[in-house]
Protein backbone atom coordinates (compact mmCIF):
# COMPACT_ATOMS: atom_id res chain seq x y z
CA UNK A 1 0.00 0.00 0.00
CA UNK A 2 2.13 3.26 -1.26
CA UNK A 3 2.86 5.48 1.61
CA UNK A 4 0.71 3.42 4.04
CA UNK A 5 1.05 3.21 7.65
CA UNK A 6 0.01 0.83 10.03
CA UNK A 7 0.56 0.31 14.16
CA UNK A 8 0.13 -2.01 16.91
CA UNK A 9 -1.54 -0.61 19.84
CA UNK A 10 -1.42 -2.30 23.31
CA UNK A 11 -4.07 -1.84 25.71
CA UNK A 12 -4.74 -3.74 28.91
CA UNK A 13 -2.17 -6.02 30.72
CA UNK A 14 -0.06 -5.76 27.97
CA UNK A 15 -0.13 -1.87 26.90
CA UNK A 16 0.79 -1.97 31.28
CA UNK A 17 3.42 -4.13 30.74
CA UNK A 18 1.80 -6.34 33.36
CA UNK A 19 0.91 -9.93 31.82
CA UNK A 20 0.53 -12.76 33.56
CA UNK A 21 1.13 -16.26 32.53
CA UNK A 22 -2.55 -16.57 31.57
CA UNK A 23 -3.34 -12.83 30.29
CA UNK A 24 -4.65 -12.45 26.69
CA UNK A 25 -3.59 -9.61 24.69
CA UNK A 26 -5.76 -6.44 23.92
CA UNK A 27 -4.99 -4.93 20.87
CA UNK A 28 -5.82 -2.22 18.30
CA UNK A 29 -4.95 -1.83 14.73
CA UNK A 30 -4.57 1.48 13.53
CA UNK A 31 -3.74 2.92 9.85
CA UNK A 32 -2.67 6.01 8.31
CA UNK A 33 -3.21 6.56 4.42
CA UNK A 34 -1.95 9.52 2.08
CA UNK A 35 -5.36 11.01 0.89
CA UNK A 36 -4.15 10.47 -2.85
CA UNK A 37 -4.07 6.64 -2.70
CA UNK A 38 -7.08 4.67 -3.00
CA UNK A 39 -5.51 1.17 -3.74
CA UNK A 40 -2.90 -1.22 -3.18
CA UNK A 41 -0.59 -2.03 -6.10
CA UNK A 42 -0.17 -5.59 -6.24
CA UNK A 43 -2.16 -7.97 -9.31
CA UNK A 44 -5.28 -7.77 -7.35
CA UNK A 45 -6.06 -4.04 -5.70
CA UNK A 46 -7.36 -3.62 -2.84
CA UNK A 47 -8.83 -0.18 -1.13
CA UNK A 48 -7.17 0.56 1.74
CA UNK A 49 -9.91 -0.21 4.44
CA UNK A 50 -9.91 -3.90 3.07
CA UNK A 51 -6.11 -3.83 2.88
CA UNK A 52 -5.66 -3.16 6.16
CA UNK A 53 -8.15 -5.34 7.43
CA UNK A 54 -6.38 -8.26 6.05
CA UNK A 55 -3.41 -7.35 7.24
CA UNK A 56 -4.91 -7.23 10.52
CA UNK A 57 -6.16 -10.87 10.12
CA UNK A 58 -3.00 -12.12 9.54
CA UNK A 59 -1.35 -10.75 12.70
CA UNK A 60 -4.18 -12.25 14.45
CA UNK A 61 -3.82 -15.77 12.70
CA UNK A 62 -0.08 -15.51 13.82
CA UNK A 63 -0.67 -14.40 17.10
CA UNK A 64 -3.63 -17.09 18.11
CA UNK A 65 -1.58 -20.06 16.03
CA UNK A 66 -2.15 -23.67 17.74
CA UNK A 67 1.46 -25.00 18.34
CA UNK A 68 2.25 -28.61 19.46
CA UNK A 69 1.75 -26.87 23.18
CA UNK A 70 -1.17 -25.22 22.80
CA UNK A 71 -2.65 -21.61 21.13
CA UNK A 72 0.22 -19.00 21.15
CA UNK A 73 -1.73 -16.55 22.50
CA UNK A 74 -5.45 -15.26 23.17
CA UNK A 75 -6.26 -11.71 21.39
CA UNK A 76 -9.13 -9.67 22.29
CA UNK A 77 -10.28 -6.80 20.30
CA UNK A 78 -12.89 -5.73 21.78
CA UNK A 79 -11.59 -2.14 23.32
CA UNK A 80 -11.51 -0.94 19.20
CA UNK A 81 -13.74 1.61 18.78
CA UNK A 82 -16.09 -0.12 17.39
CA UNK A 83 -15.71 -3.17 19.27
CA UNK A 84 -16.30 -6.84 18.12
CA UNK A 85 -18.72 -5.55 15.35
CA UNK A 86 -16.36 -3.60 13.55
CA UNK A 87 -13.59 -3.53 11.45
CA UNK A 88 -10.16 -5.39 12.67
CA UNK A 89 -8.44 -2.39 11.49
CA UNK A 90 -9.18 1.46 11.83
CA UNK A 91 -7.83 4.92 10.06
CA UNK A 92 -6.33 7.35 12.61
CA UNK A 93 -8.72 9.98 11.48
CA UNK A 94 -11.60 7.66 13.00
CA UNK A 95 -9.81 6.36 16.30
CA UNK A 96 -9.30 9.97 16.94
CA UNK A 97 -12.55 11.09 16.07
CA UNK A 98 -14.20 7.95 18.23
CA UNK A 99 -11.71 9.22 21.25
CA UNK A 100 -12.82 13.00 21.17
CA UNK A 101 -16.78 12.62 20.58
CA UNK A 102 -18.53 9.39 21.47
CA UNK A 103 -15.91 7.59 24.13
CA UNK A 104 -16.79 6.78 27.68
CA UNK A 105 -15.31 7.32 30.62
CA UNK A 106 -13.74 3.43 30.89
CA UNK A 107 -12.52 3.80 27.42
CA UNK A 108 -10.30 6.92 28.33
CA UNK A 109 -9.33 5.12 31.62
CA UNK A 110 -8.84 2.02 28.73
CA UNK A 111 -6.12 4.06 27.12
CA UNK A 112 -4.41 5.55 29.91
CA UNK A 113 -3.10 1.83 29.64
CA UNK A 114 -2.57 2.28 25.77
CA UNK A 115 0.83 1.73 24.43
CA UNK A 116 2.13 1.56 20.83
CA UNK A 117 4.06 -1.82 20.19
CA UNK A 118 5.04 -1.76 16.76
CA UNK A 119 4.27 -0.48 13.67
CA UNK A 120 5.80 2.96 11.66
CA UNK A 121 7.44 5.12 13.68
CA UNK A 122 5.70 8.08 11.80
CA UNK A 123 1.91 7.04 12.85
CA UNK A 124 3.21 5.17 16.27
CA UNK A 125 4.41 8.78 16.79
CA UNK A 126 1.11 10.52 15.85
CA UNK A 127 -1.14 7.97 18.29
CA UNK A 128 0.98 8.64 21.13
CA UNK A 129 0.20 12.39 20.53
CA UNK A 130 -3.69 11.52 20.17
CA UNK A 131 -3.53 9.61 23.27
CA UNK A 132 -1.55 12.67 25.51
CA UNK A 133 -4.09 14.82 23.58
CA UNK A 134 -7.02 13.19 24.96
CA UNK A 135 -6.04 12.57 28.41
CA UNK A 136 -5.07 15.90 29.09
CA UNK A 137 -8.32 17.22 28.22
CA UNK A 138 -10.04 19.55 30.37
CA UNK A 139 -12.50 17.67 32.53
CA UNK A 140 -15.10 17.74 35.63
CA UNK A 141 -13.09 15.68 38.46
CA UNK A 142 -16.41 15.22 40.19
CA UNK A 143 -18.05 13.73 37.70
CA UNK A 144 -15.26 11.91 36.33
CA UNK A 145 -14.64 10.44 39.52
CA UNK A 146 -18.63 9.88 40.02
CA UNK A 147 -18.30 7.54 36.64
CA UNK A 148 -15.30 5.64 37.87
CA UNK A 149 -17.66 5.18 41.42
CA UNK A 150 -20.16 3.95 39.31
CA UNK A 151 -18.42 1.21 37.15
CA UNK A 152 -16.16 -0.05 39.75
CA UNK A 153 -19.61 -0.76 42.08
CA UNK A 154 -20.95 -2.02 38.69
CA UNK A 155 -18.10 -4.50 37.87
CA UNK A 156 -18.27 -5.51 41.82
CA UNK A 157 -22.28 -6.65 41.27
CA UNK A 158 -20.88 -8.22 38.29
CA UNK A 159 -17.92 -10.07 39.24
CA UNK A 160 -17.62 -9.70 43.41
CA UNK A 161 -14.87 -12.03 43.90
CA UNK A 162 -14.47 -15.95 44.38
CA UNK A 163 -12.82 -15.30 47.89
CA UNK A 164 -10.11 -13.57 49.56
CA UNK A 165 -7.48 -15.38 47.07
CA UNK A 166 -9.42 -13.85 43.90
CA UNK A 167 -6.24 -10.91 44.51
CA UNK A 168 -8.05 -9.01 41.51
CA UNK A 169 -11.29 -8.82 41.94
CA UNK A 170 -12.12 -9.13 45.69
CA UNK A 171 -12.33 -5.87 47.33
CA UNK A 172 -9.89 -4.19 48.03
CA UNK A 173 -7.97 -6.01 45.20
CA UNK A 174 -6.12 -5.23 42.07
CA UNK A 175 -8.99 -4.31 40.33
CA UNK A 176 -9.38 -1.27 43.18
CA UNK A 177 -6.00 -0.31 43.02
CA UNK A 178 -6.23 0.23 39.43
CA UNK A 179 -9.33 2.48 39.57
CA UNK A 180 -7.94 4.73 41.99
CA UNK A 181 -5.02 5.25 40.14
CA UNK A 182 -6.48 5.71 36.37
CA UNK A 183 -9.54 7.83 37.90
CA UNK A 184 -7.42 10.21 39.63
CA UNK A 185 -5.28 10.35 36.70
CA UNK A 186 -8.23 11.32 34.48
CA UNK A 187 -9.72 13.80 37.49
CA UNK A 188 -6.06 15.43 38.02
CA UNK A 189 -4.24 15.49 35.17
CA UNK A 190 -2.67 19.05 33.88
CA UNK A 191 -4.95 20.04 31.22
CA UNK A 192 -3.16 20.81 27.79
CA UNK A 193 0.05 18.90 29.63
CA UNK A 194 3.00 18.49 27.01
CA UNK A 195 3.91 15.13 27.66
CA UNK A 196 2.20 12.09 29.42
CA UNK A 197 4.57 9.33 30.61
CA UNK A 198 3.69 6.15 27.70
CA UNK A 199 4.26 4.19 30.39
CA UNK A 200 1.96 5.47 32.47
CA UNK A 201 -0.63 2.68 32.27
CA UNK A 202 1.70 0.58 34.92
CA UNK A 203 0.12 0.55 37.97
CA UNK A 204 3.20 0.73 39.62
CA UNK A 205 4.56 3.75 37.18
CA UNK A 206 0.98 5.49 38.06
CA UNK A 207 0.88 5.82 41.02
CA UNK A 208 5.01 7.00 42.03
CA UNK A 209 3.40 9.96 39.26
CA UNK A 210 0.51 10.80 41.13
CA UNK A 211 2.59 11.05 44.75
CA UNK A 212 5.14 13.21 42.39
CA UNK A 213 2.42 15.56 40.67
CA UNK A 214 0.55 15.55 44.18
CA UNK A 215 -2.70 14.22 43.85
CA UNK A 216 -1.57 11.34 45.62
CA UNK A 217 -0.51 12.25 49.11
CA UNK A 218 3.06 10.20 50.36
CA UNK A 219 1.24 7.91 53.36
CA UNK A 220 -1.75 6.55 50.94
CA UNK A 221 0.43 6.15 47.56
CA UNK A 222 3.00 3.99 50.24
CA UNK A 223 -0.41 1.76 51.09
CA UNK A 224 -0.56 1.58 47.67
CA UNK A 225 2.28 0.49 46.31
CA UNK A 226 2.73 -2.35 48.80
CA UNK A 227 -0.90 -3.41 48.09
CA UNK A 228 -0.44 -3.70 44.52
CA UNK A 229 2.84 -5.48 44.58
CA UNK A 230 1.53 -8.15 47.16
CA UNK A 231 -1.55 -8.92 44.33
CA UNK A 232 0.50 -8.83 41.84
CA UNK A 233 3.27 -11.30 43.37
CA UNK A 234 0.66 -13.41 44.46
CA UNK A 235 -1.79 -13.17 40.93
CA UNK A 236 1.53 -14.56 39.00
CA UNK A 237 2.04 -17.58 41.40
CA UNK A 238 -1.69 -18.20 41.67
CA UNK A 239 -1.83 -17.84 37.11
CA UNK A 240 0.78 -20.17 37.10
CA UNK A 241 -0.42 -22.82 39.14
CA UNK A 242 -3.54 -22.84 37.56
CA UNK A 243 -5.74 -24.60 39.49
CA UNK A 244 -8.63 -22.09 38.90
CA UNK A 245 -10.46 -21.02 42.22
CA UNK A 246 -7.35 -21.67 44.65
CA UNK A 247 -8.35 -23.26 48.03
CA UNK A 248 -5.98 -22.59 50.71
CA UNK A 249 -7.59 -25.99 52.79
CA UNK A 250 -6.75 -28.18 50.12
CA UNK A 251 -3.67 -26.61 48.16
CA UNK A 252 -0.51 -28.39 48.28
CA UNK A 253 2.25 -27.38 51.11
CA UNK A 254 4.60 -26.34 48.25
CA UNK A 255 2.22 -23.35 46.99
CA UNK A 256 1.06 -22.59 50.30
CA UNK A 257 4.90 -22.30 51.19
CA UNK A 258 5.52 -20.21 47.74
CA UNK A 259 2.79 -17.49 48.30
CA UNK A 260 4.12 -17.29 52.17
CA UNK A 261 7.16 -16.55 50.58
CA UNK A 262 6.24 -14.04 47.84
CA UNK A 263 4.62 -12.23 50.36
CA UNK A 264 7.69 -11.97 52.60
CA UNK A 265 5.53 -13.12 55.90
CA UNK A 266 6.44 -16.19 58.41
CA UNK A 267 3.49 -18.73 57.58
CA UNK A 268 0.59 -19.43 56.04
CA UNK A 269 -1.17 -17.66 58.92
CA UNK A 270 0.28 -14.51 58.88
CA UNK A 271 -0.30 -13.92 54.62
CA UNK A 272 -4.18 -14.39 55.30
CA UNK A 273 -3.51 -11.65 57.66
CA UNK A 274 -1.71 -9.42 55.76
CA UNK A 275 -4.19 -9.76 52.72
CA UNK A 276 -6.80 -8.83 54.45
CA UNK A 277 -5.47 -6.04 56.46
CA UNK A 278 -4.14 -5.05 52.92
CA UNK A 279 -8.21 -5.35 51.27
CA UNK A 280 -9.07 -3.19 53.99
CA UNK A 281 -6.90 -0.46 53.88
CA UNK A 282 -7.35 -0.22 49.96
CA UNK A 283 -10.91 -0.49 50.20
CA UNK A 284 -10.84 2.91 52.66
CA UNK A 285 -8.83 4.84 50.05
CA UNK A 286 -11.32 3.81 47.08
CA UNK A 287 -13.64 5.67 49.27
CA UNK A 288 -11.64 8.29 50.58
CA UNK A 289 -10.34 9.12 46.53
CA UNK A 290 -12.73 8.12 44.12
CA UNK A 291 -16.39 7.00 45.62
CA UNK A 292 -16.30 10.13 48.29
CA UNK A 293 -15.37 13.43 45.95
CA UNK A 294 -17.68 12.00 43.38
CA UNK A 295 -20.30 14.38 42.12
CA UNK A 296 -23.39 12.62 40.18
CA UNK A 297 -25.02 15.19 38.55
CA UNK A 298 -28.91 15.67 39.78
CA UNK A 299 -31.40 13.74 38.24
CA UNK A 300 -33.91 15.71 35.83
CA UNK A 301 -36.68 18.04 38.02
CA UNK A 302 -39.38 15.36 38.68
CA UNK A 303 -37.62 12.75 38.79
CA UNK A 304 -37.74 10.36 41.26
CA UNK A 305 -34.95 8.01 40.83
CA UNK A 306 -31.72 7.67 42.81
């Protein structure tokens, strides 16, 4: 395709830079075409939507290939803008457009996470600056932060945990950690801001930001940090021994002995302790950073709902 571009965008565990043994990878295809081209030039032409939708195939075929141990890898494409309905493959011009007029709230949270992978250095270039573009928009903390309330008690109806070793979703889990840090990210950041770290989308990397930008004061970004690296430590060991809903009365001595260890705590004892001492004091900064400050706007005169 003369003078076409085309990217890899990372989203998820992998745009963090946080996969796990079991994680899938959330992608987005993105494309860049000069406006005087209309066609590929090889012995059958193809337009460039349909070129580049092929091309995204193909990666796909090659990522998801069964191998003698099993598929390479799982992709999900379902954080494109137009989800599983649309195209593999978008132009710029619409990702951008999609990003400044009809996304949500958890899509902009979504790409705080967002990472270019490969592709043309040109248009990997020009996403990054769509995605500093958009997150530095001006915006209504209160009702940002109201949004980010609302989903995170919406995922917990959803999904509320298989027990206190589900480290993501249980409360007070990963899952929490996250939406403090992306929410107050969104509600905080410097509108117009030059430069957004790429790497921001690390949990880890977000949070050491917000402490240094202060919106995240030193004693609660501390909490934390040690929160989220004792779910993470403990999510890997728990992904790879996958033994699905992990049952600490009937797990063998050598995993009980391994998560004692990641956690750095004497026995077996002593990590149910410090998990949920750790749940709780996450859970009270959810509340204390996102689900207190939130403003829900007021519901239309005459009516009566919540």
């Amino acid at each position: 395709m003369p003078g076409g571009e085309f990217c890899v965008l990372a989203l998820g565990k992998l745009g963090a830079r946080e996969l796990t043994p079991t994680s899938d990878l959330d992608l987005v295809f993105l494309y860049r075409m000069p406006e005087a081209v209309d066609q590929s030039d090889g012995a059958k032409p193809l337009p460039p939507s349909l070129y580049f939708q092929r091309l995204g195939q193909r990666l796909i075929a090659a990522l998801t290939v069964l191998t003698a141990a099993g598929e390479l890898y799982q992709v999900d494409m379902r954080l494109r803008p137009t989800g599983n309905k649309g195209p593999v493959a978008c132009s710029l011009d619409s990702f951008t457009t999609y990003q400044t007029e009809e996304a949500w709230t958890w899509e902009h949270m979504a790409l705080i996470r967002a990472r270019t992978v490969a592709g043309d250095a040109g248009l990997c270039a020009a996403v990054r600056a769509v995605r500093t573009a958009i997150l530095t928009r001006p915006r209504d903390a209160g009702l940002i932060l109201a949004d980010v309330s609302d989903m995170r008690a919406r995922i917990a109806k959803e999904r509320p945990g298989s027990g206190a070793f589900d480290v993501k979703d249980r409360p007070g889990g990963l899952l929490d950690i996250e939406f403090i840090a992306q929410g107050l990210i969104l509600a905080t950041v410097a509108p117009g801001a030059a430069h957004l770290p790429e790497d921001l989308g690390n949990t880890l990397t977000a949070l050491h930001w917000l402490m240094a930008q202060g919106a995240l004061p030193q004693e609660a970004g501390e909490i934390l940090l040690h929160a989220c690296r004792l779910w993470q430590r403990l999510q890997v060991l728990l992904r790879l021994a996958g033994t699905g809903k992990f049952d600490p009365t009937t797990a063998p001595e050598g995993m009980r002995r391994a998560l004692v260890h990641a956690a750095g705590v004497l026995d077996f004892s002593a990590l149910e302790q410090e998990m949920n001492d750790t749940a709780i004091r996450v859970r009270q900064l959810l509340t204390e950073f996102i689900d207190a400050p939130a403003q829900r706007p007021a519901p239309p005169e005459g009516d009566a709902r919540p």
